[in-house]
C-alpha atoms as a PDB file:
ATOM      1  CA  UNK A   1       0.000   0.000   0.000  1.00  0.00           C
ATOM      2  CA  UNK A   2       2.630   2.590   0.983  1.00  0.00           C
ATOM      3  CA  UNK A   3       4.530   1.567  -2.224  1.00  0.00           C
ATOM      4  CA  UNK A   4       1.583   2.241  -4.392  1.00  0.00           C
ATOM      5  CA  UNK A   5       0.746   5.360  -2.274  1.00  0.00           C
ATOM      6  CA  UNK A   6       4.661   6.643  -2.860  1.00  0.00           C
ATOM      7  CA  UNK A   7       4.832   5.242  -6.570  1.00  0.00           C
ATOM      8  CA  UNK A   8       1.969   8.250  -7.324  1.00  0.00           C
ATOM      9  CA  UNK A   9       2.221  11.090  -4.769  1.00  0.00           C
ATOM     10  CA  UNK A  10       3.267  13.720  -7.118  1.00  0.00           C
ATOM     11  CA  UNK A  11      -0.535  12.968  -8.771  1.00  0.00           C
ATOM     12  CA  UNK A  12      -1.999  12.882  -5.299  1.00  0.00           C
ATOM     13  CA  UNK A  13      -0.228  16.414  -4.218  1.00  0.00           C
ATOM     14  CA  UNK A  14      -1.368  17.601  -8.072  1.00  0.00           C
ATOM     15  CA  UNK A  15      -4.986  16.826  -6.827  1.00  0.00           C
ATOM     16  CA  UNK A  16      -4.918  18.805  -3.726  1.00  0.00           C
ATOM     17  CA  UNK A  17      -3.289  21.461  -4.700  1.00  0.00           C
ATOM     18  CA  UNK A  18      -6.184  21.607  -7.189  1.00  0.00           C
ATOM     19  CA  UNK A  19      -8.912  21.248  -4.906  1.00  0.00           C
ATOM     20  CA  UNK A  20      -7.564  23.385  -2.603  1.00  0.00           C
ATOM     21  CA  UNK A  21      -6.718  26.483  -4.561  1.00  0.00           C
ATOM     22  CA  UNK A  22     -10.709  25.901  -6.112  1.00  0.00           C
ATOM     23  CA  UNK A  23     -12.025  26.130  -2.023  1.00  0.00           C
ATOM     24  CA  UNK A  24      -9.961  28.655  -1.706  1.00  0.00           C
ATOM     25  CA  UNK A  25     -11.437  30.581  -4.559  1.00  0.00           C
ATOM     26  CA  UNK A  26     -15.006  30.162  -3.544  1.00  0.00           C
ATOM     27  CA  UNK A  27     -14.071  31.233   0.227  1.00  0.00           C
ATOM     28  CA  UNK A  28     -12.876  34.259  -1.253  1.00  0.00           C
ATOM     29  CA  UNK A  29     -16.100  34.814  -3.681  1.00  0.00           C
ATOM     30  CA  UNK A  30     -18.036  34.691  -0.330  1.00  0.00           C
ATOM     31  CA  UNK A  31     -21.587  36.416  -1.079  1.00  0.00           C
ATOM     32  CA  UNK A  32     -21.136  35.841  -5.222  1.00  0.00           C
ATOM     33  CA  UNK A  33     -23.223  32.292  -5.153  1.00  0.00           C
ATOM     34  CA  UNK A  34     -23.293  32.130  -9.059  1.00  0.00           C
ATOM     35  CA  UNK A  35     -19.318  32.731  -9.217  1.00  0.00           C
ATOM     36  CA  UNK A  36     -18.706  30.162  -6.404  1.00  0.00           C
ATOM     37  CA  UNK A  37     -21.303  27.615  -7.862  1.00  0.00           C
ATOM     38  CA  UNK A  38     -19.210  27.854 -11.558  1.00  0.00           C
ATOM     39  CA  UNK A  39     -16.058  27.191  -9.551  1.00  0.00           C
ATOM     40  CA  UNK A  40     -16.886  24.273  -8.285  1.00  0.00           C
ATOM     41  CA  UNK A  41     -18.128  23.216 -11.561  1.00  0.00           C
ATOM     42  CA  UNK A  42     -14.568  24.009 -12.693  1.00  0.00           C
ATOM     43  CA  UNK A  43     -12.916  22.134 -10.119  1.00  0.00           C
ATOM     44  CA  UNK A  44     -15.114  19.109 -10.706  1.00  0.00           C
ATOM     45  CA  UNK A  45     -14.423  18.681 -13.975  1.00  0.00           C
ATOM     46  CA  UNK A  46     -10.542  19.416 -13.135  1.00  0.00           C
ATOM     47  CA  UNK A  47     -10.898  16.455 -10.770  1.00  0.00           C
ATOM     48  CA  UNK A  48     -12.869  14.611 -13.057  1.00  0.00           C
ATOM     49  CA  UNK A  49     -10.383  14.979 -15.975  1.00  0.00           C
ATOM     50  CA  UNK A  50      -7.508  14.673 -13.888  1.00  0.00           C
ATOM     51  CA  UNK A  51      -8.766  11.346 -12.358  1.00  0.00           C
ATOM     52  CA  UNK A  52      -9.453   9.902 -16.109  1.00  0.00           C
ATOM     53  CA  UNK A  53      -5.460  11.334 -17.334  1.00  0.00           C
ATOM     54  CA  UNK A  54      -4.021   9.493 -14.412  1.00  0.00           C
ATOM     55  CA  UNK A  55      -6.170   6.326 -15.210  1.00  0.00           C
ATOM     56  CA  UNK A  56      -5.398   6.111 -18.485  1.00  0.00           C
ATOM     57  CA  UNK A  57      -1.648   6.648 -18.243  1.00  0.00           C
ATOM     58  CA  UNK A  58      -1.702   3.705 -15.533  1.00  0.00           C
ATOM     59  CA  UNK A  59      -3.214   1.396 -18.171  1.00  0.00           C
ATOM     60  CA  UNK A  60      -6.436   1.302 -15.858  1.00  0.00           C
ATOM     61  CA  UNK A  61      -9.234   3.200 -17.717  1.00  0.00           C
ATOM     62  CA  UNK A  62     -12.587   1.485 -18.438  1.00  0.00           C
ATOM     63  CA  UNK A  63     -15.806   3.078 -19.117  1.00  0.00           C
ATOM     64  CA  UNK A  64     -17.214   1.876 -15.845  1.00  0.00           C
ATOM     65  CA  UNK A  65     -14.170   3.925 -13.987  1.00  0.00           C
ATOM     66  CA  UNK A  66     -14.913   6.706 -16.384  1.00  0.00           C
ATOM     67  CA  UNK A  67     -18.812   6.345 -15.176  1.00  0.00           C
ATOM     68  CA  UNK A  68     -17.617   6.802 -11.837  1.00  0.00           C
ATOM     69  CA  UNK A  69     -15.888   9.204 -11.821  1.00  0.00           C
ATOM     70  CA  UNK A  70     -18.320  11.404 -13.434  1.00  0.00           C
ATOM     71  CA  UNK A  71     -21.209  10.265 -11.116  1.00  0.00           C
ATOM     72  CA  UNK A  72     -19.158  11.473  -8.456  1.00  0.00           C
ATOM     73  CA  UNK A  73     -18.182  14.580  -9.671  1.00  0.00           C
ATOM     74  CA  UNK A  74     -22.238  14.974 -10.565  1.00  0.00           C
ATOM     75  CA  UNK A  75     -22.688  13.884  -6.663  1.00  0.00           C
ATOM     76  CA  UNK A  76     -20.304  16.783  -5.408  1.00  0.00           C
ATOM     77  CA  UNK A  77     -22.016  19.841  -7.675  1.00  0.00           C
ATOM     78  CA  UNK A  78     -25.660  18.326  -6.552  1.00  0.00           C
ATOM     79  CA  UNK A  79     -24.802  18.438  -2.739  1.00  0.00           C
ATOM     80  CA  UNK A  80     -22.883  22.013  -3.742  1.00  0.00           C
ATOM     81  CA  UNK A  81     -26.147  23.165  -4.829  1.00  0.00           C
ATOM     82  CA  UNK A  82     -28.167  21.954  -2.289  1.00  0.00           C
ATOM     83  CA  UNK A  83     -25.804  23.800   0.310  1.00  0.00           C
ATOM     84  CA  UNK A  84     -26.058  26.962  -2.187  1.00  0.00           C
ATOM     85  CA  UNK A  85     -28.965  27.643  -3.389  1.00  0.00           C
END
């Protein structure tokens, strides 16, 4: 496990760094809903894409990962929107 962790932690730090410069872009657009709701669209489908790249360079991408990954990223903006509307 710690192998596989190490053998892709520049892809893990990638991903946060990602995520976390999208939160803090829509803590900063606090009071601009429609801004901060088209961020996180934006980060999703950074996360999204970014999950399929590193799938498909690792020989691992299916259409059932690609599903999932999508329905997740659909399952984030849908609770987003519930918490921002």
């Amino acid at each position: 496990m710690k192998k596989h962790f190490l053998k892709h932690i520049r892809y893990y730090i990638a991903l946060l760094v990602m995520q976390i410069i999208g939160f803090l872009v829509i803590l900063s657009l606090t009071g601009n809903h429609d801004l901060q709701i088209t961020i996180i669209i934006i980060s999703t489908i950074g996360y999204v894409a970014w999950a399929i790249l590193h799938q498909y360079l690792e020989h691992n991408l299916t259409s059932k990962i690609v599903i999932e990954y999508m329905l997740f990223g659909m399952f984030g903006i849908v609770v987003s929107l519930f918490f921002f509307k």
